[in-house]
Protein backbone atom coordinates (compact mmCIF):
# COMPACT_ATOMS: atom_id res chain seq x y z
CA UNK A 1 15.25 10.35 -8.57
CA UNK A 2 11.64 11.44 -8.06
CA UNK A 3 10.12 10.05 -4.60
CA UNK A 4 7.30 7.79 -4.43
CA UNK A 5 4.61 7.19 -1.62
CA UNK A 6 1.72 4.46 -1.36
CA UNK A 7 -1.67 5.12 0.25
CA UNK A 8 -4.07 2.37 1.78
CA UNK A 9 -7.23 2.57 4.28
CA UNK A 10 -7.68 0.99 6.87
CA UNK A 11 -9.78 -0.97 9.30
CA UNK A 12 -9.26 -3.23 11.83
CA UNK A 13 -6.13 -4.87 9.38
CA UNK A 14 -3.56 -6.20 12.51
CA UNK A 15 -3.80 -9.55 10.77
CA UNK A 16 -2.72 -7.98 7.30
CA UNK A 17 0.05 -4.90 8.58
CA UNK A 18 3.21 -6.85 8.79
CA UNK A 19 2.84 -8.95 5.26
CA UNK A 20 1.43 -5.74 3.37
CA UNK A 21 4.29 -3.23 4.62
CA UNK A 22 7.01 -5.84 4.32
CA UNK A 23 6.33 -6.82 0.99
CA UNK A 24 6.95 -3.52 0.12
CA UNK A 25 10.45 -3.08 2.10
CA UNK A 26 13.14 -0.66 0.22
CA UNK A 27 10.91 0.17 -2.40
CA UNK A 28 9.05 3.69 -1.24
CA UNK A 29 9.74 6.75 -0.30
CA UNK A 30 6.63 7.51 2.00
CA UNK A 31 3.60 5.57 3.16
CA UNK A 32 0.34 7.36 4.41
CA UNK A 33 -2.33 4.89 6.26
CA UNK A 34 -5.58 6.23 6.58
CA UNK A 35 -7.61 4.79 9.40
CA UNK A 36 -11.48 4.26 9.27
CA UNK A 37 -12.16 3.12 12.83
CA UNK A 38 -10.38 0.45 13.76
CA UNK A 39 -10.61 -1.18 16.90
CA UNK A 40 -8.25 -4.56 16.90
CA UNK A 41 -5.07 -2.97 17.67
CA UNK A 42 -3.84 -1.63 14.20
CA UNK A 43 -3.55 1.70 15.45
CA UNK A 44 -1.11 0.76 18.15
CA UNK A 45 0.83 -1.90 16.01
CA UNK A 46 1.84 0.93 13.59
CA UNK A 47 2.96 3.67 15.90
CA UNK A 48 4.92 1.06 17.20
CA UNK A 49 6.31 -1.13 13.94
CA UNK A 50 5.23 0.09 10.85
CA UNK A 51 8.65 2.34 10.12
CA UNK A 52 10.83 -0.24 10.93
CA UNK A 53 9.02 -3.16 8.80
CA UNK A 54 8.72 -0.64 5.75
CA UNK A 55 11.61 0.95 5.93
CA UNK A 56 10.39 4.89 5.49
CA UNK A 57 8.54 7.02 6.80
CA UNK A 58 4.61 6.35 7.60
CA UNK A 59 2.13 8.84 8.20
CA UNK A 60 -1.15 7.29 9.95
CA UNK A 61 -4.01 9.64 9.64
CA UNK A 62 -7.97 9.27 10.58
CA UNK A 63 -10.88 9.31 8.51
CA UNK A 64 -14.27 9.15 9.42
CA UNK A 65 -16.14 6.24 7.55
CA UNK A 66 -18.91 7.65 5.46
CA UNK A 67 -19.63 4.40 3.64
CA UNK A 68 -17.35 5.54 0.65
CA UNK A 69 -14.23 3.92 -0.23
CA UNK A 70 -13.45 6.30 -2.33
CA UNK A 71 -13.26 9.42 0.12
CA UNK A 72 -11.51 7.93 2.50
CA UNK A 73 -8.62 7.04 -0.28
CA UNK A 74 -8.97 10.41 -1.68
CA UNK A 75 -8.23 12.03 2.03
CA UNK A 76 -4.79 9.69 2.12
CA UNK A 77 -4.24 10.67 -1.09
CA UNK A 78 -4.83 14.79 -0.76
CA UNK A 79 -1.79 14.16 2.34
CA UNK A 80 0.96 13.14 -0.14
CA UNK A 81 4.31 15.49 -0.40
CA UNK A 82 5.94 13.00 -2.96
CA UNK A 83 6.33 13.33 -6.99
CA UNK A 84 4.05 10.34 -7.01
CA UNK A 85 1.38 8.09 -5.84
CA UNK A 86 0.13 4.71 -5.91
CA UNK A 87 -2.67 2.93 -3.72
CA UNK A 88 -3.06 -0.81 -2.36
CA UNK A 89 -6.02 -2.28 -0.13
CA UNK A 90 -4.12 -4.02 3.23
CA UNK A 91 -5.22 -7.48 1.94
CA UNK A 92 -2.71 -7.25 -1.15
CA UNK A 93 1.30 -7.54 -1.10
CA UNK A 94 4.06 -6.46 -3.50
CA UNK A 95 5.12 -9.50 -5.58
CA UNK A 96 8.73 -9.17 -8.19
CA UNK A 97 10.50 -6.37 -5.96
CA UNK A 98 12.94 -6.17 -8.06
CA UNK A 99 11.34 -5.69 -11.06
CA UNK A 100 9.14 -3.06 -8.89
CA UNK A 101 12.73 -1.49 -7.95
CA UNK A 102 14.36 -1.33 -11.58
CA UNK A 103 11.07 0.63 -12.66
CA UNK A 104 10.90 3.26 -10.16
CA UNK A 105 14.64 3.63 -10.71
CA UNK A 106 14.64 3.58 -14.47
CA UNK A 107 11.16 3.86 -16.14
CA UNK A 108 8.77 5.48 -13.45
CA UNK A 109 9.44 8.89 -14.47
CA UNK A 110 8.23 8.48 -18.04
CA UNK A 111 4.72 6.88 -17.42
CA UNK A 112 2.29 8.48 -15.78
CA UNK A 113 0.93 4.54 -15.00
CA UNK A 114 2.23 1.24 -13.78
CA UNK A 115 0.75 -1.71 -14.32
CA UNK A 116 1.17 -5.55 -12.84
CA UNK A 117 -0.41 -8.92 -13.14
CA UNK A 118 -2.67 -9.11 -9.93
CA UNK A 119 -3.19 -12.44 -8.25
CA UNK A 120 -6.97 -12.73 -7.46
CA UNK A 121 -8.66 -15.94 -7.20
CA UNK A 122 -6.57 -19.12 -5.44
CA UNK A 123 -7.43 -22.78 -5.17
CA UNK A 124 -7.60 -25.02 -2.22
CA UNK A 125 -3.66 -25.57 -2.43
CA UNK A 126 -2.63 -21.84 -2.96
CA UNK A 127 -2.66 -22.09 -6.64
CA UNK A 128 -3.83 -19.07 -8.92
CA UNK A 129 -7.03 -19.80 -10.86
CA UNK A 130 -7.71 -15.77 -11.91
CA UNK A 131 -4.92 -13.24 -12.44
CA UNK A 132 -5.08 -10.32 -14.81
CA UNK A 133 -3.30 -6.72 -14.84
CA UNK A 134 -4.50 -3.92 -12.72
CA UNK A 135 -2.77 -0.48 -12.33
């Protein structure tokens, strides 16, 4: 089966580690976490629990910010080993594992591309008011 590693930067995301990397528990190969500065105790939270809550191997690199999003996920990205890559911001989690899991086992070699409904707006009580499908 080809291997499959997940990028995200970072900065000062403590409060968003454990819900991000659990979510996606089982269901990687790699993850690389780029780090843009932080200064809340991210750093030391995933030296010391990030393997263990994800399940693989994490690689936790640093990036100096240069006000660009983009470079900073390009340097996580230029780090991967894996036959393929996917990005996430900290703030988002991995909803229908299982559906996530039957892909990369059955389908994830013949697409280039994966897309998913992605959960965006929420009400007052939790409820979804904007959703639509992102890659």
């Amino acid at each position: 089966m080809k291997t499959l590693a997940l990028c995200a930067i970072l900065k000062n995301e403590k409060h968003n580690l454990h819900q991000f990397l659990s979510s996606y528990q089982g269901c990687l190969d790699h993850v690389y976490l780029c780090d843009t500065g932080s200064t809340d105790g991210s750093i030391e939270w995933i030296k010391e629990n990030a393997e263990a809550v994800v399940g693989c191997p994490v690689t936790l690199m640093h990036f100096p910010w240069v006000n660009d999003f983009a470079a900073a996920r390009n340097h996580s990205i230029s780090q991967v080993k894996e036959d393929y890559w996917m990005w996430s911001d900290l703030d988002d989690v991995l909803h229908g594992k299982e559906f996530f899991l039957e892909w990369k086992k059955s389908a994830m070699h013949l697409y280039e591309m994966w897309f998913n409904p992605y959960y965006y707006g929420f009400d007052d009580k939790g409820e979804c008011k904007c959703k639509f499908v992102r890659e």
